[in-house]
Protein backbone atom coordinates (compact mmCIF):
# COMPACT_ATOMS: atom_id res chain seq x y z
CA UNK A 1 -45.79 -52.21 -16.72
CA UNK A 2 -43.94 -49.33 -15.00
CA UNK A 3 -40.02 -49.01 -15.82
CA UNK A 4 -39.23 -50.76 -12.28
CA UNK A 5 -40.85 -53.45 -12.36
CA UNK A 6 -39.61 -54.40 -16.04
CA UNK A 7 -36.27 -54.12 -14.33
CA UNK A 8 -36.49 -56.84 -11.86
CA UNK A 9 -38.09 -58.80 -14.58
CA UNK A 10 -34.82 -58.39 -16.31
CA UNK A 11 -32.32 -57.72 -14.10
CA UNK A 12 -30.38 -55.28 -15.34
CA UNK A 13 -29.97 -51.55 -14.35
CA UNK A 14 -32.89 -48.69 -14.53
CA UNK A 15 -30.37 -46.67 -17.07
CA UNK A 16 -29.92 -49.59 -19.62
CA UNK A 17 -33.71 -50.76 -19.29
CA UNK A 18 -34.78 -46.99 -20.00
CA UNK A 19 -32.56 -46.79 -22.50
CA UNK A 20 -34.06 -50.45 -24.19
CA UNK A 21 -37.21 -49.01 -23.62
CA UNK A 22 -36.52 -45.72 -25.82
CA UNK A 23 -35.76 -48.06 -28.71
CA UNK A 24 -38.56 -50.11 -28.66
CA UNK A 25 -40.68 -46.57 -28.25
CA UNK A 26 -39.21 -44.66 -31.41
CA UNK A 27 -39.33 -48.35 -33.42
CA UNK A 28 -43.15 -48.37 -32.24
CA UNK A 29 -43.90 -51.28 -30.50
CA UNK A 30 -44.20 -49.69 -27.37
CA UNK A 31 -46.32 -47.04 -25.90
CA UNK A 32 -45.64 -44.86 -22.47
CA UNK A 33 -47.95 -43.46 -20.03
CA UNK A 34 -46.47 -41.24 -17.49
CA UNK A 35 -48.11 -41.91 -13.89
CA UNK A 36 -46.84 -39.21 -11.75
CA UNK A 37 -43.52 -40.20 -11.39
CA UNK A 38 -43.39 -43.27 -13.24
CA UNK A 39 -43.48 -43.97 -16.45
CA UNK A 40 -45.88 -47.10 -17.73
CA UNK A 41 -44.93 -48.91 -20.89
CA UNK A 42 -47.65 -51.66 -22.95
CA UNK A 43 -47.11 -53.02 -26.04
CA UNK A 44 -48.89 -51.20 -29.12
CA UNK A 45 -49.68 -54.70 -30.87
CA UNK A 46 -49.78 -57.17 -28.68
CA UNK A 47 -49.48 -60.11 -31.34
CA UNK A 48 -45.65 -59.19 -31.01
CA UNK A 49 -45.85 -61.88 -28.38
CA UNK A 50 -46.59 -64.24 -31.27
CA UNK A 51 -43.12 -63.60 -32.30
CA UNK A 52 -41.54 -64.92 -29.29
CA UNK A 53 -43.60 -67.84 -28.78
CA UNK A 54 -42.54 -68.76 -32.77
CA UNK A 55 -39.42 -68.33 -31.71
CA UNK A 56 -38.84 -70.05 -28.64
CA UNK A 57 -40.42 -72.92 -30.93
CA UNK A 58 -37.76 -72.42 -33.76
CA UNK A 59 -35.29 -72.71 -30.86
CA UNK A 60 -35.87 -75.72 -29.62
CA UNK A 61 -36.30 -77.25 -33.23
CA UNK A 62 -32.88 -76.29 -33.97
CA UNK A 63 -31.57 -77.88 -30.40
CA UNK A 64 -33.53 -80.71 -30.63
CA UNK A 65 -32.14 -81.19 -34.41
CA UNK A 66 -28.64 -80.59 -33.15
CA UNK A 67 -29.05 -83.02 -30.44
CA UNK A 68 -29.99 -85.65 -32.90
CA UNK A 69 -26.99 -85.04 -35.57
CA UNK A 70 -25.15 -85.87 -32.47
CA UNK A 71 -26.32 -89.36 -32.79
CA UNK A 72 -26.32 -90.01 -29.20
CA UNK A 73 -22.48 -88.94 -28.96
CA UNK A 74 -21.72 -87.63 -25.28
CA UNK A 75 -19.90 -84.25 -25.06
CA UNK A 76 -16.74 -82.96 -26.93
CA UNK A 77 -17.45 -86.47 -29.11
CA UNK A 78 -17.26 -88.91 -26.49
C-alpha cells in the first residue's frame, strides 16, 4: 500500500503518516518498496493483524463488562 493511499485510510497528513511509517520500518514490521516515485509499504508478518483482531476483542470485553457493572444505570448514575 503506497504512502497515499494509507493516508486517506487514516486521515492525517503525508508528513506524520511518513513519519509513522519510519517507526514501524526501523521496529520491523514493515517493509518498503520504492515504485518510481512512491514508496509501497506491506507488512513483514502478516499475523500482526492477529493482534488487532485480539484486541478489538479485549475491547469490547472490557466495554461490555463496564456496561454491566453499570447495572442498567443510565448516564452520570441516573
Amino acid at each position: 500500500m503506497c504512502v497515499c493511499d494509507l493516508r486517506e485510510l487514516v486521515g492525517s497528513d503525508l508528513s506524520t503518516v511518513s513519519k509513522h511509517l519510519a517507526v514501524l520500518k526501523h521496529a520491523g514490521v514493515v517493509a518498503d518498496e520504492k515504485r518510481g516515485s512512491q514508496v509501497f509499504y506491506s507488512l513483514r508478518c502478516p499475523c500482526v493483524t492477529a493482534f488487532f483482531t485480539c484486541a478489538e476483542s479485549v475491547l469490547k470485553k472490557t466495554a461490555k463488562d463496564q456496561r454491566a457493572s453499570l447495572g442498567g444505570r443510565g448516564r452520570c448514575g441516573a
